[in-house]
Protein backbone atom coordinates (compact mmCIF):
# COMPACT_ATOMS: atom_id res chain seq x y z
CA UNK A 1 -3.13 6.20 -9.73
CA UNK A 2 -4.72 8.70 -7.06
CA UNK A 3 -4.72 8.55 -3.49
CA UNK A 4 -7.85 7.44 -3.13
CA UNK A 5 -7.10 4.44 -5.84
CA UNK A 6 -3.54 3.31 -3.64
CA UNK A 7 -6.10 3.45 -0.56
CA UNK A 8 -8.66 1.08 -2.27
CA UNK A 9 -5.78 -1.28 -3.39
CA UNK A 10 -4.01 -0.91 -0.04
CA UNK A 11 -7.10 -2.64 1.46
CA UNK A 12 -7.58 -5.11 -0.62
CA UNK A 13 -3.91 -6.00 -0.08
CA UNK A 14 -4.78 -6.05 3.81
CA UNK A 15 -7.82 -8.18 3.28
CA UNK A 16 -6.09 -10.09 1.04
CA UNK A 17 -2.81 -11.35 3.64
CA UNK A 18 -5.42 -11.49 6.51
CA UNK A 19 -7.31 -14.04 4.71
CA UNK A 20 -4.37 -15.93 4.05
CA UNK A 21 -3.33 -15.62 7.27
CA UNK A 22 -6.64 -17.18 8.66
CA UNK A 23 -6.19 -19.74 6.18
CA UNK A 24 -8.36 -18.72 3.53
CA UNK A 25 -7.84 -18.91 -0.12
CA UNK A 26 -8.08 -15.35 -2.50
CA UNK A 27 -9.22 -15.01 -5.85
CA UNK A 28 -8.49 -11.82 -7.17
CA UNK A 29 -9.98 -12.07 -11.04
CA UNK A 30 -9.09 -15.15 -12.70
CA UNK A 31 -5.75 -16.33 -9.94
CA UNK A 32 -6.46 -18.50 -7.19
CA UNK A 33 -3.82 -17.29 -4.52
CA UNK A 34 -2.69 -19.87 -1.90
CA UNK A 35 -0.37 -19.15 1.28
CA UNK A 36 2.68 -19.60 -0.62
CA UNK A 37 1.87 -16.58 -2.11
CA UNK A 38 1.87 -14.40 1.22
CA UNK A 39 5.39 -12.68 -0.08
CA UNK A 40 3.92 -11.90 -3.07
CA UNK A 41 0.78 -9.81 -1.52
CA UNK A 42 3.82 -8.09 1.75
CA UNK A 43 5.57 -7.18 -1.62
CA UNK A 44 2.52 -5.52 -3.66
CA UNK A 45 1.61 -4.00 -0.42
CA UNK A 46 4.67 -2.37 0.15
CA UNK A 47 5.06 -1.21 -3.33
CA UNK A 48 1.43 0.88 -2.51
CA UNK A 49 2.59 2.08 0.78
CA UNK A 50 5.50 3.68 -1.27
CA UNK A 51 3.49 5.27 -3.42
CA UNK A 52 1.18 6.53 -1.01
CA UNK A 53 3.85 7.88 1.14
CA UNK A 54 5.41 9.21 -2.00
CA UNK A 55 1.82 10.94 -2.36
CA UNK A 56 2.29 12.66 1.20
CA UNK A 57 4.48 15.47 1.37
CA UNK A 58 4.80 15.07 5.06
CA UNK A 59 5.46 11.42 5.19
CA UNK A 60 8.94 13.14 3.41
CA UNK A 61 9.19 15.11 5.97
CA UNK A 62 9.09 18.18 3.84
CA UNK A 63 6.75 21.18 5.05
CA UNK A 64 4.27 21.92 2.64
CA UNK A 65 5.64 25.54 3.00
CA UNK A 66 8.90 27.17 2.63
CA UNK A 67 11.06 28.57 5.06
CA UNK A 68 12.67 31.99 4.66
CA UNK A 69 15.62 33.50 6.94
CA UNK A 70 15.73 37.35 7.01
CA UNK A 71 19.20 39.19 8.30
């Protein structure tokens, strides 16, 4: 997936626990998602932050450059 895929999913994940939150019910396709399922969507949603962060050089901390020493 590309960035702008994780973001898209990443906000559906955020809609998704905010709704459930409020006390809502989520259908995402054909599964009717209920509160107990709350660890479920803070576990998917973590899994795309990885990603995402694994997308973002400087959310390594790594420069996008290289360093050089000259003696």
């Amino acid at each position: 997936m590309n960035e702008a895929e994780l973001r898209s999913l990443l906000a559906k994940y955020i809609q998704a626990e905010a709704d459930l939150l409020s006390g809502k019910s989520v259908t995402w396709g054909n599964r009717q998602i209920s509160r107990e399922s709350l660890s479920e969507i803070r576990k998917g949603r973590h899994e795309v932050e990885t990603r995402l962060a694994a997308l973002n050089p400087r959310a390594r901390n790594r420069p996008q450059y290289s360093l050089a020493k000259f003696l």
